[in-house]
Structures are given as structure tokens and as C-alpha cells.
PDB file of N, CA and C in Angstrom:
ATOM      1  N   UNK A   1      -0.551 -34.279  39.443  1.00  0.00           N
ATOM      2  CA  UNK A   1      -0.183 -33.870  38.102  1.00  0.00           C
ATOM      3  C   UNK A   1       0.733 -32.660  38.198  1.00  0.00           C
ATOM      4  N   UNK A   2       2.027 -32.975  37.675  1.00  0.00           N
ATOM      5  CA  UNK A   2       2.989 -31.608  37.858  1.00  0.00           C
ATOM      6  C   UNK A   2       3.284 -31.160  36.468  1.00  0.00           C
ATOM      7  N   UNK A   3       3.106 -29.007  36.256  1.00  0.00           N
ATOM      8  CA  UNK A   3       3.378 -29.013  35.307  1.00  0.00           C
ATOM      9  C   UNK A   3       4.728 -28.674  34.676  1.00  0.00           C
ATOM     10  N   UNK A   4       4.625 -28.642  33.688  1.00  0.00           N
ATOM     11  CA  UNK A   4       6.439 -28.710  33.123  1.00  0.00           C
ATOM     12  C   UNK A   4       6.742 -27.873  33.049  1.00  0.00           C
ATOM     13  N   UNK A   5       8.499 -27.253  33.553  1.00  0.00           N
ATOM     14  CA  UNK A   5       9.019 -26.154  33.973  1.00  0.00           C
ATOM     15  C   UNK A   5       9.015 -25.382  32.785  1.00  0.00           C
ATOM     16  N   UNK A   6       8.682 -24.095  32.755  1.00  0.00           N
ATOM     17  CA  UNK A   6       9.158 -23.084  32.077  1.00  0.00           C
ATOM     18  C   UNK A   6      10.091 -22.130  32.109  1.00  0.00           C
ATOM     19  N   UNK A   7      11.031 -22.238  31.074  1.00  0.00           N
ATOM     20  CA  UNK A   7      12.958 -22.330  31.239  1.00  0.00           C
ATOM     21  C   UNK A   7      12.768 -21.191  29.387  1.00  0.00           C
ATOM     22  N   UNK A   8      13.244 -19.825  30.178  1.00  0.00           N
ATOM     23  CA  UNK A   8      13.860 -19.239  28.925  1.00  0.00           C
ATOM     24  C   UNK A   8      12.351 -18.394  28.336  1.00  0.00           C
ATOM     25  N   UNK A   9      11.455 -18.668  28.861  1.00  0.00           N
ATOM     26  CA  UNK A   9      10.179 -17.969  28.484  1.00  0.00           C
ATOM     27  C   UNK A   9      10.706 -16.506  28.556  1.00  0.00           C
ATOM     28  N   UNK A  10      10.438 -15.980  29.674  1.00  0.00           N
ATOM     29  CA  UNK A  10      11.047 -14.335  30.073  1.00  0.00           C
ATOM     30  C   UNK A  10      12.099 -13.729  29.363  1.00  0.00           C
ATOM     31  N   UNK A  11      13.595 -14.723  29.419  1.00  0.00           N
ATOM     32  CA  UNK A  11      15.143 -14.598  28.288  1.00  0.00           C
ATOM     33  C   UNK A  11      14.025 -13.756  26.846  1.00  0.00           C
ATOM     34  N   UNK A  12      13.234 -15.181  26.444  1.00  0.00           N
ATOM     35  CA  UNK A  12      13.230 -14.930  24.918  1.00  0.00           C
ATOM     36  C   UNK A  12      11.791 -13.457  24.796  1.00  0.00           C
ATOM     37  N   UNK A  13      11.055 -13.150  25.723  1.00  0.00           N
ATOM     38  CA  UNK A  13      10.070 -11.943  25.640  1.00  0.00           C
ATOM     39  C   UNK A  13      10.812 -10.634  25.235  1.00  0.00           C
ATOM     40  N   UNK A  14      11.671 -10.688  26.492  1.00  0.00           N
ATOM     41  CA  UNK A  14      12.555  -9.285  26.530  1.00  0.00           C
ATOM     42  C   UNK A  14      13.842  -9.296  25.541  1.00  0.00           C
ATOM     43  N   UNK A  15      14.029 -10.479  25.392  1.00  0.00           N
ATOM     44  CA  UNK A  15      14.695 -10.146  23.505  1.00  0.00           C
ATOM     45  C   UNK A  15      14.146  -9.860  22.615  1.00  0.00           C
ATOM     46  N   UNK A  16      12.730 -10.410  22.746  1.00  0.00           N
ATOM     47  CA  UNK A  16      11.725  -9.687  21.409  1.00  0.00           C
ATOM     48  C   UNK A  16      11.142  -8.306  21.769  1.00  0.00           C
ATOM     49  N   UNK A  17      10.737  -8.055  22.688  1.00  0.00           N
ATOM     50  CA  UNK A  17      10.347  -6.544  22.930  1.00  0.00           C
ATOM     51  C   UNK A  17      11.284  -5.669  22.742  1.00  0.00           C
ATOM     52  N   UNK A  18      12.479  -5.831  23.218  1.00  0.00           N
ATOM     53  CA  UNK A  18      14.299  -4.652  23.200  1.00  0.00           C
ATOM     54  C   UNK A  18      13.858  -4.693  21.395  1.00  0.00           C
ATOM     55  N   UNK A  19      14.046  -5.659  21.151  1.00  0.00           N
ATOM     56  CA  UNK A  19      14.398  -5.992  19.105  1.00  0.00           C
ATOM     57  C   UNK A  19      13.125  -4.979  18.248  1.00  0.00           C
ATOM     58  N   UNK A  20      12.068  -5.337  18.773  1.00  0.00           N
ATOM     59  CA  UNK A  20      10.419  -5.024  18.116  1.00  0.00           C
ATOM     60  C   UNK A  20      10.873  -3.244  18.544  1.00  0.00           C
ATOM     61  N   UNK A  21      11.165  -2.709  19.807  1.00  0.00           N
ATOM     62  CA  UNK A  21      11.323  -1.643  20.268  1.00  0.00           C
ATOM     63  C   UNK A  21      12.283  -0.283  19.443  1.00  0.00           C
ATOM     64  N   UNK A  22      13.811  -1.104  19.168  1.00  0.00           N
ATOM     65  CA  UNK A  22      14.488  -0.858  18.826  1.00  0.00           C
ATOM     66  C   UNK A  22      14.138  -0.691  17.066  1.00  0.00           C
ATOM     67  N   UNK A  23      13.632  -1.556  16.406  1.00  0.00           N
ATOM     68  CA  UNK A  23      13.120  -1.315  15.078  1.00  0.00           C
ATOM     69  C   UNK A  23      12.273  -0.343  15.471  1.00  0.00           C
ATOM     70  N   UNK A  24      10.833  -0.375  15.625  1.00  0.00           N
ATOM     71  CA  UNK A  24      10.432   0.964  15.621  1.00  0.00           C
ATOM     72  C   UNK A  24      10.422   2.089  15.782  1.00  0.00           C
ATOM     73  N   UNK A  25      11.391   2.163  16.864  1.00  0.00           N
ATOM     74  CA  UNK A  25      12.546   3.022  16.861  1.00  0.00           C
ATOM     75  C   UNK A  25      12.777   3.867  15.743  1.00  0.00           C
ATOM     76  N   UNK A  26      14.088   3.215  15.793  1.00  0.00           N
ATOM     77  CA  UNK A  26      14.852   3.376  14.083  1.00  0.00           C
ATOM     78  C   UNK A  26      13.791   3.882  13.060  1.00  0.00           C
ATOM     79  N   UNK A  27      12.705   2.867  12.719  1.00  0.00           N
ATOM     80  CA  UNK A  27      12.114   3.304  11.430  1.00  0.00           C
ATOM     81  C   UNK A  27      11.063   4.698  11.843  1.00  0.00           C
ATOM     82  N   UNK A  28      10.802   5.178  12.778  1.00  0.00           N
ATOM     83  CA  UNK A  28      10.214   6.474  13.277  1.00  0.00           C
ATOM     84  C   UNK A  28      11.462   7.498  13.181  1.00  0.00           C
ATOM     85  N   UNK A  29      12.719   7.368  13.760  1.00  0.00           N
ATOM     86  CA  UNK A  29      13.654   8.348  13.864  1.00  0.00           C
ATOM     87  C   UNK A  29      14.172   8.372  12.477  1.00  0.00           C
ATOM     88  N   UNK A  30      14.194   7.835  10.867  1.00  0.00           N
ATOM     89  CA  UNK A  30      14.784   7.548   9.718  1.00  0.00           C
ATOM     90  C   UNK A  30      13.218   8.277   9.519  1.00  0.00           C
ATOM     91  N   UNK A  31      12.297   8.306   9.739  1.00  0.00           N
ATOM     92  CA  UNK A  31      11.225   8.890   8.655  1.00  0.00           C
ATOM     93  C   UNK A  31      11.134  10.218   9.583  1.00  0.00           C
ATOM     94  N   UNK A  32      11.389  10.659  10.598  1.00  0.00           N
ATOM     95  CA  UNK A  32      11.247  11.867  10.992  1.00  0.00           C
ATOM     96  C   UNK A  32      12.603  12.450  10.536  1.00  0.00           C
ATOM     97  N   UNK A  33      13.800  12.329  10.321  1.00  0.00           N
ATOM     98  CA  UNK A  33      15.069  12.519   9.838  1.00  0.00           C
ATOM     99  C   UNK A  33      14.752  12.606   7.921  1.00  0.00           C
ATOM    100  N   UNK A  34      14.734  11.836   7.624  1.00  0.00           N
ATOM    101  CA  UNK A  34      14.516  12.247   6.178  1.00  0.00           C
ATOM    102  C   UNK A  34      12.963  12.954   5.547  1.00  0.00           C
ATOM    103  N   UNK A  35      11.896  12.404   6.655  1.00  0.00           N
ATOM    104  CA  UNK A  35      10.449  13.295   6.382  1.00  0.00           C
ATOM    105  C   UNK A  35      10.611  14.566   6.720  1.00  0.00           C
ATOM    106  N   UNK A  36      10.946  15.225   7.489  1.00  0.00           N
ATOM    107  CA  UNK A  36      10.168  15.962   8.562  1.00  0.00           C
ATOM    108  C   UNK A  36      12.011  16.913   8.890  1.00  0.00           C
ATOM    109  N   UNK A  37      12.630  16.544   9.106  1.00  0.00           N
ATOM    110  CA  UNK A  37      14.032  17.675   9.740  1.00  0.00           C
ATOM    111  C   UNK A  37      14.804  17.791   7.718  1.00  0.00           C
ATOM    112  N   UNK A  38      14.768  17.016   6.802  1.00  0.00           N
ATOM    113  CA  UNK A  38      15.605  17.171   5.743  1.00  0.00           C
ATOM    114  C   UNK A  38      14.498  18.815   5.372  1.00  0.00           C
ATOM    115  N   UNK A  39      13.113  18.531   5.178  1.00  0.00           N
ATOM    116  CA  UNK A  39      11.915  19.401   4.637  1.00  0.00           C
ATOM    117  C   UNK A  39      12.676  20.511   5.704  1.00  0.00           C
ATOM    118  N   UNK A  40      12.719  20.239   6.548  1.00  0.00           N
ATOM    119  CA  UNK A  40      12.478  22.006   7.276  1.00  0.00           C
ATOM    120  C   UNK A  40      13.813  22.610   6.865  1.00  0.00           C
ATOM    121  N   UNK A  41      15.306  21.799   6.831  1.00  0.00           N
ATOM    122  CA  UNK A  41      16.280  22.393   6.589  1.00  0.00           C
ATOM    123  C   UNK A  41      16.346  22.800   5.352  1.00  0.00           C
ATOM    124  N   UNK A  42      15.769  22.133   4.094  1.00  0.00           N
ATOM    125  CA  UNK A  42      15.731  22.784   3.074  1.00  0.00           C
ATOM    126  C   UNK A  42      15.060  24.267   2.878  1.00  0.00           C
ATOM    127  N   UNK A  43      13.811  24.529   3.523  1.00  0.00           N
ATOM    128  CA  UNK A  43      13.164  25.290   3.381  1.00  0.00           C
ATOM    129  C   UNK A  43      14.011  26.677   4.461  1.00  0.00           C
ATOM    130  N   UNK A  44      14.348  25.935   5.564  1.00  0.00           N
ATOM    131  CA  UNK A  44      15.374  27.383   6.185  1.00  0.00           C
ATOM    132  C   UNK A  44      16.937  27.517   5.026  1.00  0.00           C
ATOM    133  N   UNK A  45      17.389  26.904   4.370  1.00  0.00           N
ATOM    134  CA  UNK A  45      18.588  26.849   3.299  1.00  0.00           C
ATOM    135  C   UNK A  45      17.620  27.932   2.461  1.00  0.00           C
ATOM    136  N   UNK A  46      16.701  27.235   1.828  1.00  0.00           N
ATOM    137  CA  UNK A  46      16.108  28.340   0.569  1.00  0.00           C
ATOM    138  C   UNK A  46      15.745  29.810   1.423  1.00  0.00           C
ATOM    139  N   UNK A  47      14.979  29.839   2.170  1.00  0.00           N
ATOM    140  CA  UNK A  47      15.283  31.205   2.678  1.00  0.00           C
ATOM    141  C   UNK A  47      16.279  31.712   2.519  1.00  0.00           C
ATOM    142  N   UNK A  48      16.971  31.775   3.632  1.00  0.00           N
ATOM    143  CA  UNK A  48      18.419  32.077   3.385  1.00  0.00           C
ATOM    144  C   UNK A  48      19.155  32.856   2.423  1.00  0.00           C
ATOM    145  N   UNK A  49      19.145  31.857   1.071  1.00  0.00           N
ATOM    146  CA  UNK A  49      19.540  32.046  -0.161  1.00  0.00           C
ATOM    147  C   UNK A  49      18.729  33.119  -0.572  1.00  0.00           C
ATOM    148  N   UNK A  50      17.203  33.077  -0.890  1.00  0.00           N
ATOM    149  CA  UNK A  50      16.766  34.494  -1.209  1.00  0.00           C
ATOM    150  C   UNK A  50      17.246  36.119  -0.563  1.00  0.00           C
ATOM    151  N   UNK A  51      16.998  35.274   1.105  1.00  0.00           N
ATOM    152  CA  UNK A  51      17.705  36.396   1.824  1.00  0.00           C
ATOM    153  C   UNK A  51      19.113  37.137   1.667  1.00  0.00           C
ATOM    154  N   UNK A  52      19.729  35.812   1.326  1.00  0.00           N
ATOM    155  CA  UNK A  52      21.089  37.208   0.770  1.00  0.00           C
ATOM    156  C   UNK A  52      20.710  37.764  -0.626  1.00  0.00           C
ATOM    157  N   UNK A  53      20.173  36.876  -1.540  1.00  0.00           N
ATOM    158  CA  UNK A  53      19.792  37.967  -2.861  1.00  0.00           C
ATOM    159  C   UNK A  53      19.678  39.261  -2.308  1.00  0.00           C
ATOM    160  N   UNK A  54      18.033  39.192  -1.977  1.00  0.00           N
ATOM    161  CA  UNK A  54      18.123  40.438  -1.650  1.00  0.00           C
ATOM    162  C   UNK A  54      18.511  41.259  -0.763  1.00  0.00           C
ATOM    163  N   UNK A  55      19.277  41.180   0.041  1.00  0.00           N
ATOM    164  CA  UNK A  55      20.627  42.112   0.863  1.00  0.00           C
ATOM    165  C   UNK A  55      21.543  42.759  -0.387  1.00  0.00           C
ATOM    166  N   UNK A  56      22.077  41.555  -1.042  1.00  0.00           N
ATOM    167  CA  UNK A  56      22.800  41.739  -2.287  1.00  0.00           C
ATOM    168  C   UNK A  56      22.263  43.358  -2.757  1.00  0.00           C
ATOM    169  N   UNK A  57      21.091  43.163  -3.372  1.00  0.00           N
ATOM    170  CA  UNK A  57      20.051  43.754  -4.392  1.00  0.00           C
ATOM    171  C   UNK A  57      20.323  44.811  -3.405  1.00  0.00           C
ATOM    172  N   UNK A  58      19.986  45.154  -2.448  1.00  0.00           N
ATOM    173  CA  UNK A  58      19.670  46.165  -1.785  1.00  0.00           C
ATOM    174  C   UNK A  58      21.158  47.314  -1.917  1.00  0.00           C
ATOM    175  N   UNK A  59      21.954  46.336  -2.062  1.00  0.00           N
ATOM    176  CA  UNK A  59      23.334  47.320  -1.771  1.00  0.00           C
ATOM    177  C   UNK A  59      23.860  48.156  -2.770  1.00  0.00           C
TER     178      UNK A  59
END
């Protein structure tokens, strides 16, 4: 009894793992980019802005 060749098994894994990889990817680096780095730059911007007020104020 011989069994039947397996042709393209491996091809089609490592196209789905690169693909599955590459999305999660992306959707981790898009929620740390708009979650997580937009929040901190706003909050160092608003500093900032107070901080020259009061330099301003001071002068």
C-alpha cells in the first residue's frame, strides 16, 4: 500500500504563517502607533505648550 505524494503542503504553511505573521504584525504596530505613541506625544505637545505659557508669564 503506497501513500500519496504530498506536493505543495510546506509552499502553502509558510505562506500562511509569513501572511497570519505579517497581519498581526501590522494590527499590533497600528494600535501601538495610534494607542500608545499618538497618547504620549500629545501629552509631551500639551506640556510643552503650558511650558512656554509660563516662561511667557514669567518674563
Amino acid at each position: 500500500m503506497a501513500f500519496p505524494q504530498i506536493t505543495g503542503t510546506l509552499k502553502k504553511k509558510i505562506i500562511t504563517d509569513i501572511t497570519v505573521a505579517f497581519s498581526i504584525g501590522g494590527v499590533a504596530a497600528a494600535y501601538w502607533w495610534y494607542g500608545v505613541h499618538n497618547g504620549m506625544a500629545k501629552t509631551r505637545d500639551d506640556w510643552y505648550v503650558e511650558y512656554e505659557k509660563r516662561k511667557n508669564q514669567d518674563e
